[in-house]
N, C-alpha and C. Protein backbone atom coordinates (compact mmCIF):
# COMPACT_ATOMS: atom_id res chain seq x y z
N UNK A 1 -16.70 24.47 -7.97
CA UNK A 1 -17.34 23.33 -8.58
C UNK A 1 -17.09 23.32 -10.09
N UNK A 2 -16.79 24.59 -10.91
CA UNK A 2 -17.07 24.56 -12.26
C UNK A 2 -15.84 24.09 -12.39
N UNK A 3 -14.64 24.28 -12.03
CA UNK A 3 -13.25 23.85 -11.90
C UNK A 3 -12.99 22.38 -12.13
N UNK A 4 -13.56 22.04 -11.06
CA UNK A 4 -13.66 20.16 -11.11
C UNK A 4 -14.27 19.37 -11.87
N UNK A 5 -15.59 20.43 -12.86
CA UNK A 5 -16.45 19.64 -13.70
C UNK A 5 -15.47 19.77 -14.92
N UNK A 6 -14.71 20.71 -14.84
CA UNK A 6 -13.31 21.09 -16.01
C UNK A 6 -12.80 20.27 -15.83
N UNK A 7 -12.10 19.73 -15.33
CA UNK A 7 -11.40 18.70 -14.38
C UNK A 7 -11.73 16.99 -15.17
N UNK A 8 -12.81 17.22 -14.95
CA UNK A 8 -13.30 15.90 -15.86
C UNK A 8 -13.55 15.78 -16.98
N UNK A 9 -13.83 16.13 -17.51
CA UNK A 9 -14.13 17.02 -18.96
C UNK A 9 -12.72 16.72 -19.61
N UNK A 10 -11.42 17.29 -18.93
CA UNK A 10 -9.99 16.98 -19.41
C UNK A 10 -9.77 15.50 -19.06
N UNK A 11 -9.80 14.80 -17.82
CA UNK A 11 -9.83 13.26 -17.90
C UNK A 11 -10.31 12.55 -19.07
N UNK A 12 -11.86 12.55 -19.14
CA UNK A 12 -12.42 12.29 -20.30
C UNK A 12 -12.15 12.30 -21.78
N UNK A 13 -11.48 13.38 -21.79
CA UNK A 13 -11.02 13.78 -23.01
C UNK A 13 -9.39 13.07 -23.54
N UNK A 14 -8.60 12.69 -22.01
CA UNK A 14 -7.34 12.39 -21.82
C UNK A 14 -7.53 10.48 -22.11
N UNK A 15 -8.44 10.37 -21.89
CA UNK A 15 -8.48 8.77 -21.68
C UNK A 15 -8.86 8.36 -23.02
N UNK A 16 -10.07 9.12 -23.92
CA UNK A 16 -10.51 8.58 -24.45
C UNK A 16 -9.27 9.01 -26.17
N UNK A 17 -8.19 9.64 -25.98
CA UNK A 17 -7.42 9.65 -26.95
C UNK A 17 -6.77 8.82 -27.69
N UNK A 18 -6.39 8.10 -26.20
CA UNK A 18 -5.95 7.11 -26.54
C UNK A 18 -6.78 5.69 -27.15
N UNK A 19 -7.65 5.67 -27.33
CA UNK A 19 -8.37 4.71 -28.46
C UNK A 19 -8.84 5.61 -29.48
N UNK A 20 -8.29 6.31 -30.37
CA UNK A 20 -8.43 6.72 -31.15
C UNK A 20 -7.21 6.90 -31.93
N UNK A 21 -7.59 7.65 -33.21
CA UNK A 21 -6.22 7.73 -34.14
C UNK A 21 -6.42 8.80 -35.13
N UNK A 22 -5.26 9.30 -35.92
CA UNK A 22 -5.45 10.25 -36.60
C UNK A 22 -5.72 11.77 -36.50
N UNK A 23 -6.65 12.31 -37.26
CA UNK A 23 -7.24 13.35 -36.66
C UNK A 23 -7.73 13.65 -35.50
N UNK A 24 -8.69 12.38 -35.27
CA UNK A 24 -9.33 12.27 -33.93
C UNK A 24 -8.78 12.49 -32.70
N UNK A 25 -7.85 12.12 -32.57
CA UNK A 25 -6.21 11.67 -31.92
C UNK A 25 -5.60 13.16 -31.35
N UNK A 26 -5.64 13.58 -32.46
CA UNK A 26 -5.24 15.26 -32.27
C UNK A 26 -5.85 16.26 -31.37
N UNK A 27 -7.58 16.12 -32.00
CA UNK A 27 -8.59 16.75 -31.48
C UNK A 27 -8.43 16.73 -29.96
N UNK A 28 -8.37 14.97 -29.60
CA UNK A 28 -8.82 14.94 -28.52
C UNK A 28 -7.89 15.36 -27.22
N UNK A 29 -6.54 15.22 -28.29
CA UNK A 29 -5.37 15.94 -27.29
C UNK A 29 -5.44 17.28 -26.95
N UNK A 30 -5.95 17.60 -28.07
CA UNK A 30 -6.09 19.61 -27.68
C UNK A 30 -7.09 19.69 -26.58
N UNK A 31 -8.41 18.93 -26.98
CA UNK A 31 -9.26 19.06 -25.84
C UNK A 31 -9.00 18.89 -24.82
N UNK A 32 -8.38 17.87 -24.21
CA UNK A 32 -7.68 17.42 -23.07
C UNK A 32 -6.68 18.67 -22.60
N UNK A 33 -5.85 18.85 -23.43
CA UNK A 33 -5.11 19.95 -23.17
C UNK A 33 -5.46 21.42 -22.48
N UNK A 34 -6.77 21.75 -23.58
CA UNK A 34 -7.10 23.20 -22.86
C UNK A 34 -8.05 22.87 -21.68
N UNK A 35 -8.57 22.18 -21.47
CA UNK A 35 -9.63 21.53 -20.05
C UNK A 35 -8.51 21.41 -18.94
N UNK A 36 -7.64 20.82 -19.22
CA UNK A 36 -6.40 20.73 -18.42
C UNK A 36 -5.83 21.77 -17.67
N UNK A 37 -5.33 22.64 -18.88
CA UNK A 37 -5.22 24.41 -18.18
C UNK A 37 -6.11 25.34 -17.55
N UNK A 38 -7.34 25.25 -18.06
CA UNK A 38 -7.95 25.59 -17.82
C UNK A 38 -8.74 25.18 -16.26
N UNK A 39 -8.72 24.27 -16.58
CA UNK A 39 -8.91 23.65 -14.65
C UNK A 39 -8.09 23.68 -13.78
N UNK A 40 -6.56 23.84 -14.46
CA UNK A 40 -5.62 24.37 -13.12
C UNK A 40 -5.44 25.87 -13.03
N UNK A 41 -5.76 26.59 -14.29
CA UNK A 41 -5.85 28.13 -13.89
C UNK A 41 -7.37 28.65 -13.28
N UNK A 42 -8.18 27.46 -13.29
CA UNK A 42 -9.51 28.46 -12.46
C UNK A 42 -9.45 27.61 -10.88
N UNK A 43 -9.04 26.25 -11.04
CA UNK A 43 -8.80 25.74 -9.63
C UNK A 43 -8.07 26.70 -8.39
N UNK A 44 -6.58 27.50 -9.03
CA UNK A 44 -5.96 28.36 -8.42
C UNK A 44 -6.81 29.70 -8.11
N UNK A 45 -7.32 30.02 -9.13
CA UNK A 45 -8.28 31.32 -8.89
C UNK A 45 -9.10 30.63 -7.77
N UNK A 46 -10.15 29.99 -8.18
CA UNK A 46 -11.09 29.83 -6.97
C UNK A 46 -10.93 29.40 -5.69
N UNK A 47 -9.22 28.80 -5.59
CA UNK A 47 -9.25 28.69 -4.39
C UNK A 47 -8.76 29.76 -3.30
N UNK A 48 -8.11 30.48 -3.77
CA UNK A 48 -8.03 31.94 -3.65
C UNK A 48 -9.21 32.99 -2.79
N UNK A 49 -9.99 32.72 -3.70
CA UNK A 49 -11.29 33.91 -3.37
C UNK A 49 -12.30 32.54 -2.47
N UNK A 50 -12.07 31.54 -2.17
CA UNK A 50 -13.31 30.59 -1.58
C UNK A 50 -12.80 30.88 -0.58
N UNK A 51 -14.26 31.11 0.31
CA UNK A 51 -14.18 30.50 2.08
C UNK A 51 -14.12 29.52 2.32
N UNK A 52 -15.06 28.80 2.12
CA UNK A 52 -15.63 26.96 2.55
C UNK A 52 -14.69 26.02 2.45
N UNK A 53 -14.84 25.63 3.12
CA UNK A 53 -13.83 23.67 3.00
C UNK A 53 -14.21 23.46 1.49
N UNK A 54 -15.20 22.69 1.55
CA UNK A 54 -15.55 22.04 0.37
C UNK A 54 -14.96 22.65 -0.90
N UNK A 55 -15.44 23.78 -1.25
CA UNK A 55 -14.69 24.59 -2.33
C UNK A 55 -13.26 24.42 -2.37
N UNK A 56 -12.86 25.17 -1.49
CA UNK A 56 -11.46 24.89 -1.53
C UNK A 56 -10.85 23.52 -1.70
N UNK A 57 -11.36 22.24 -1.33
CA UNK A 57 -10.96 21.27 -1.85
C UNK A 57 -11.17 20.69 -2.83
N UNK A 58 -12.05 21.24 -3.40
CA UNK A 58 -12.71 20.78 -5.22
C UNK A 58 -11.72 22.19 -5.71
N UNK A 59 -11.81 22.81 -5.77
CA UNK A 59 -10.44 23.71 -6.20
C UNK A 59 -9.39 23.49 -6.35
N UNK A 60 -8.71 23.02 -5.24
CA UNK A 60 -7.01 21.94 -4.75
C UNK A 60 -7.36 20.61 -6.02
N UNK A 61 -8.39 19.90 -6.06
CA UNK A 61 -8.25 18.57 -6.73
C UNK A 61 -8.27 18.85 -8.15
N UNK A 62 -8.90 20.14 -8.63
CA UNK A 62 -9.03 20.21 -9.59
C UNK A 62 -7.95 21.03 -10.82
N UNK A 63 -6.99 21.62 -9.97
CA UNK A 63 -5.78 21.89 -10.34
C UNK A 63 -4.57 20.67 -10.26
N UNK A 64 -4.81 20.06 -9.45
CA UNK A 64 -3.90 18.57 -9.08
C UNK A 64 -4.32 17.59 -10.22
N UNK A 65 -5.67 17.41 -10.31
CA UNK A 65 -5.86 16.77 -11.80
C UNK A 65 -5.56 17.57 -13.29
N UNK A 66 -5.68 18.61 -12.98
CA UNK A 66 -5.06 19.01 -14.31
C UNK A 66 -3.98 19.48 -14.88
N UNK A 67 -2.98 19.22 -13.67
CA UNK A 67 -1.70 19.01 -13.84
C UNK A 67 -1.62 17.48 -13.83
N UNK A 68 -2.04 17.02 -13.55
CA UNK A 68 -2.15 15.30 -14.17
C UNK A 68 -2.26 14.87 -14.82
N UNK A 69 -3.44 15.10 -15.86
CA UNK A 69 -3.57 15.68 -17.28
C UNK A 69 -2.71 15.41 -18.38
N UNK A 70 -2.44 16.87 -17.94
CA UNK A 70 -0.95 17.92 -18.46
C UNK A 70 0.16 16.73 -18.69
N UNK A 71 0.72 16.11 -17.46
CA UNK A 71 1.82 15.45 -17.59
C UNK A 71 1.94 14.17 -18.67
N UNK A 72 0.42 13.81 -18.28
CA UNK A 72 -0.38 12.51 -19.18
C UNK A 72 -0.40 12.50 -20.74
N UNK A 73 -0.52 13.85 -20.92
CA UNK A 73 -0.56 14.25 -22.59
C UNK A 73 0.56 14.47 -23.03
N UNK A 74 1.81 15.18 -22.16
CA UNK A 74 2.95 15.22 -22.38
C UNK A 74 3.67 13.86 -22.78
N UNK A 75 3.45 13.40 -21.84
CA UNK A 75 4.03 11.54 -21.69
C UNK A 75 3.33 10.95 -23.25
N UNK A 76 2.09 11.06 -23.48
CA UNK A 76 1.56 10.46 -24.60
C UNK A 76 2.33 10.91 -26.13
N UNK A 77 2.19 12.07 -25.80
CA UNK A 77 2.66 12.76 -27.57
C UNK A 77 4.13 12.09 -27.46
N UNK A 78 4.98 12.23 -26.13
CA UNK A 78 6.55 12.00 -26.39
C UNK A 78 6.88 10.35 -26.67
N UNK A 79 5.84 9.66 -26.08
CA UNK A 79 6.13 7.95 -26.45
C UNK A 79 4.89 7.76 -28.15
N UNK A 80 4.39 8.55 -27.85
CA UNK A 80 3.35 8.03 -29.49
C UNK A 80 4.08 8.54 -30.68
N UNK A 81 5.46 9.30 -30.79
CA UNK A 81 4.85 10.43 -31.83
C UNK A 81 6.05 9.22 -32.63
């Protein structure tokens, strides 16, 4: 679960960059960025060590979004800069 709340946390952070500028702009890319990794390196961990369905699929989504992320911020810096 903490994975997927990471998960959003990097969406959030990914969406709202883009109406912003400057410094702000920056910030919010890094944020996005490490929420990003960070939800696909604990998504992989936890799905690993989980029994349950459920887990394991908030685990799976939450590495899949933050390689989504990832690609999203990539794509942004290379058409914004």
């Amino acid at each position: 679960m903490r994975a997927y709340i990471v998960s959003c946390i990097a969406v959030i952070a990914f969406m709202f960059h883009f109406w912003c500028t400057g410094t702000v702009y920056n910030i919010l890319w890094s944020i996005g960025g490490f929420f990003g990794i960070w939800s696909i390196y604990d998504g992989i961990i936890t799905r690993m060590f989980s029994e349950g369905k459920k887990q394991r699929a908030l685990a799976t989504s939450a590495a899949v979004i933050g390689i989504i992320v990832l690609l999203g911020l990539t794509m942004s810096k290379l058409w914004l800069l």
